[in-house]
Protein backbone atom coordinates (compact mmCIF):
# COMPACT_ATOMS: atom_id res chain seq x y z
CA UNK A 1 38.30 -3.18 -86.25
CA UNK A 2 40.69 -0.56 -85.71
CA UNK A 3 39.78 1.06 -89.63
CA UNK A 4 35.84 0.76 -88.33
CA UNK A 5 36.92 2.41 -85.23
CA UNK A 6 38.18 5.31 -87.09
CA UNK A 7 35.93 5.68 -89.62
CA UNK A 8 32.56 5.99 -86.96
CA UNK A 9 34.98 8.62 -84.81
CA UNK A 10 35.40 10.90 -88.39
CA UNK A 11 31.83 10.53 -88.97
CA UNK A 12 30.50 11.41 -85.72
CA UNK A 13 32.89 14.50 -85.74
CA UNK A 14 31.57 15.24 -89.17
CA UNK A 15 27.95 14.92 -88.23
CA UNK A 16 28.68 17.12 -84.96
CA UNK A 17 30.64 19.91 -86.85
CA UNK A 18 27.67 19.79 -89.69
CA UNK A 19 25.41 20.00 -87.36
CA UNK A 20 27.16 22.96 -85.37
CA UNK A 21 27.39 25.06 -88.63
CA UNK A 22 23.82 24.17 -89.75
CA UNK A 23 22.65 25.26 -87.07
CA UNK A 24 24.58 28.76 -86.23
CA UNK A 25 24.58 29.71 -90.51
CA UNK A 26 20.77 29.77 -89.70
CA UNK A 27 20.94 33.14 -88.28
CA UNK A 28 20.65 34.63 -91.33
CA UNK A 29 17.46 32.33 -92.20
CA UNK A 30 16.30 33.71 -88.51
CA UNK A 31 16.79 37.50 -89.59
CA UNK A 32 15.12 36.78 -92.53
CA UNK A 33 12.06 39.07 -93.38
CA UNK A 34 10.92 42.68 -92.72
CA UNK A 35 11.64 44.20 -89.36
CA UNK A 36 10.89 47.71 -87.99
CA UNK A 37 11.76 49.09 -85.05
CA UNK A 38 13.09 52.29 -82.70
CA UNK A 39 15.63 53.45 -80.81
CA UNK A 40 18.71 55.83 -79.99
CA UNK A 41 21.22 56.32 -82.95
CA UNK A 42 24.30 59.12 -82.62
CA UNK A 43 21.72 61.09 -79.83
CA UNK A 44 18.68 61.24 -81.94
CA UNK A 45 15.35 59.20 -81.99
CA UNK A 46 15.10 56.94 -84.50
CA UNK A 47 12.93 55.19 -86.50
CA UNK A 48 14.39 52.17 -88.81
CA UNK A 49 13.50 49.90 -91.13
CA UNK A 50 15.31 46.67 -92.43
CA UNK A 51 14.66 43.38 -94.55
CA UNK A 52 16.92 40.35 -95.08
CA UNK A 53 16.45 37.97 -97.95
CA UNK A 54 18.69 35.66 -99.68
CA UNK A 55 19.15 36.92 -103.11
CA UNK A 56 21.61 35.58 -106.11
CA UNK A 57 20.72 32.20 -106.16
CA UNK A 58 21.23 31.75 -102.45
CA UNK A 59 24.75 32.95 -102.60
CA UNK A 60 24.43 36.09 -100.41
CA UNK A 61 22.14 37.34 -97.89
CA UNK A 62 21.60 40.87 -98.07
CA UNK A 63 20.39 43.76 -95.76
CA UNK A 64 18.57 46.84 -96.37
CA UNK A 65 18.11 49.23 -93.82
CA UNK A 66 17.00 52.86 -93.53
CA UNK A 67 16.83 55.06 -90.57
CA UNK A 68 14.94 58.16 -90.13
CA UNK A 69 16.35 59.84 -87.07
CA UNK A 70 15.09 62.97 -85.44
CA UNK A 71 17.33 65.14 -84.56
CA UNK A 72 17.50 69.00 -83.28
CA UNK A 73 18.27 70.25 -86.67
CA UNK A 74 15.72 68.56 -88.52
CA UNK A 75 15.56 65.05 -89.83
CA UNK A 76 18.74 62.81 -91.28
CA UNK A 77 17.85 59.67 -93.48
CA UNK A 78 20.45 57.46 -93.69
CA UNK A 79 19.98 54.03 -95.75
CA UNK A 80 22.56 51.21 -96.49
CA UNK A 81 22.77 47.90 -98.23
CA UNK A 82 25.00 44.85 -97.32
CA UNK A 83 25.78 41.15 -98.59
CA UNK A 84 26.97 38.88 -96.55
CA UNK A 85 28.65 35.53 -97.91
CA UNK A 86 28.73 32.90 -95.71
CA UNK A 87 31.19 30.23 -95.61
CA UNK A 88 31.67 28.88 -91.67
CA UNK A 89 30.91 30.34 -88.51
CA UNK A 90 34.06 31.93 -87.63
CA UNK A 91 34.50 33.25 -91.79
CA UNK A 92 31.63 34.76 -93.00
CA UNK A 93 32.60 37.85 -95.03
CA UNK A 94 30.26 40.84 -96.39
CA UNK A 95 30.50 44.33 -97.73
CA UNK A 96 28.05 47.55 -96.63
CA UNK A 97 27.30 50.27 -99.01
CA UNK A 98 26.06 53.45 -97.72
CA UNK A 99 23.83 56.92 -98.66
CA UNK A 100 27.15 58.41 -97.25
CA UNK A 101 29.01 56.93 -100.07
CA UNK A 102 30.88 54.87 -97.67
CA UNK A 103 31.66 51.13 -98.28
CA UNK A 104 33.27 49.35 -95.98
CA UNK A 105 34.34 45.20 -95.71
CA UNK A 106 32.56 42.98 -93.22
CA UNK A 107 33.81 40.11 -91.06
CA UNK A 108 31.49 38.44 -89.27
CA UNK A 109 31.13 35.62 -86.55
CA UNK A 110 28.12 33.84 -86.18
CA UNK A 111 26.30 31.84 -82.82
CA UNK A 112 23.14 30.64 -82.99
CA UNK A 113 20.97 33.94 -82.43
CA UNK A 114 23.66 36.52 -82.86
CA UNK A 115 25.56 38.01 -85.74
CA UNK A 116 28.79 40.14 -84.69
CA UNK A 117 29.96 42.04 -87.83
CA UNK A 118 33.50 43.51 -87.66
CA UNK A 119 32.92 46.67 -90.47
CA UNK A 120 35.42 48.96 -91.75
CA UNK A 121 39.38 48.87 -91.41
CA UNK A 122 42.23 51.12 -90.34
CA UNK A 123 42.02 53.49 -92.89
CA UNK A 124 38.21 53.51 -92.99
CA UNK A 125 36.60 53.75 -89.48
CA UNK A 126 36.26 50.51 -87.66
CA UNK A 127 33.10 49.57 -86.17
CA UNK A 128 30.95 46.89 -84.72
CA UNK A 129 27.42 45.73 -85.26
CA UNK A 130 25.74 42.89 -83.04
CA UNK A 131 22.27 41.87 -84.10
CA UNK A 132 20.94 39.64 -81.49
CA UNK A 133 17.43 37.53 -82.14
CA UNK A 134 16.12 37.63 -78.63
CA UNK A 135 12.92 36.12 -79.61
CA UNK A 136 12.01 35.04 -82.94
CA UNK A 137 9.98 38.46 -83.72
CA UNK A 138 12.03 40.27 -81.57
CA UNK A 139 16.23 41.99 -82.22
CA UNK A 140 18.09 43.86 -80.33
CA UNK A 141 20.65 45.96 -82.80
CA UNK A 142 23.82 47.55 -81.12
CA UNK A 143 26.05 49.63 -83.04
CA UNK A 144 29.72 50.30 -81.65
CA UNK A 145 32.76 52.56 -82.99
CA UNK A 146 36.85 52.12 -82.07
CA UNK A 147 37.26 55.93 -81.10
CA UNK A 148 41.39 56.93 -81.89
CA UNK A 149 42.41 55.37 -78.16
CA UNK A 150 41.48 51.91 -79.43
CA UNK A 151 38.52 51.95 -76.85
CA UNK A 152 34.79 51.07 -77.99
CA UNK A 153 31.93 53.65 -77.83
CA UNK A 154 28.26 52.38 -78.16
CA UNK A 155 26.63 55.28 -80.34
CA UNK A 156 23.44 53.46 -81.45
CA UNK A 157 20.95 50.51 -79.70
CA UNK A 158 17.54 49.78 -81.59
CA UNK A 159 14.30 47.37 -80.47
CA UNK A 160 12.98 46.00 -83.55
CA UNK A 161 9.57 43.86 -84.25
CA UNK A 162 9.20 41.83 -87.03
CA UNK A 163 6.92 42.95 -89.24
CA UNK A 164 4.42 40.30 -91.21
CA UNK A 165 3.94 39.74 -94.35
């Protein structure tokens, strides 16, 4: 009785933590498809573009993104590309690769409609991105940098629309 005891406590854990993971990878199923939307990016409008897919025989999710922004000089493009490997909630990994030439390594945590990506490291810059589902066609994008006093600055926040197919 006491080895049937056991075994139903495992599998109910097992079936809970599945369950829990199932249910918080699927952010990146969420994200999923073509978005567009606008916002505020370094102090210029902007206009921005993304689409995430699986790709790789389901291995990775990637992101493309490009952002048109306006500013007083005339207009900057910038466009990046990242893959994110999931493995649990708390250890999903990813790099970005960017028109800047920049590539810097993800960590990211997932919950079940937001995805907080750690990017860069101390000798790159170190940033944060938090893409929040606040409706199924709706995200809210939020880009953050650690300025030199270990302090975080918001220099970017974005609406964006899902866009059908």
């Amino acid at each position: 009785m006491k080895k049937l005891s056991i075994f139903l406590f495992l599998l109910v854990v097992f079936m809970l933590v599945s369950f829990q993971v199932k249910a918080q990878s699927n952010i990146f199923e969420k994200l999923s498809g073509n978005w567009k939307g606008t916002g505020v990016v370094s102090g210029m409008e902007s206009e921005i573009e993304m689409k995430w897919e699986k790709v790789l025989a389901g291995k990775f999710y990637r992101l493309n993104f490009k952002n048109n922004m306006k500013g007083k000089n005339g207009n900057v493009v910038f466009e990046g590309t990242a893959f994110y490997q999931f493995k649990t909630t708390a250890e999903t990994f990813g790099n970005w690769f960017d028109s800047f030439g920049l590539i810097r390594p993800i960590k990211a945590v997932i919950e079940t409609d937001k995805l907080s990506a750690d990017w860069g490291n101390k000798e790159t810059e170190e940033g944060k991105t938090i893409y929040h589902l606040l409706e199924a066609n709706k995200l809210e994008v939020i880009d953050s940098v650690k300025t030199k006093d270990g302090t975080w600055r918001e220099f970017g926040r974005s609406t964006f629309t899902r866009i059908k197919e």
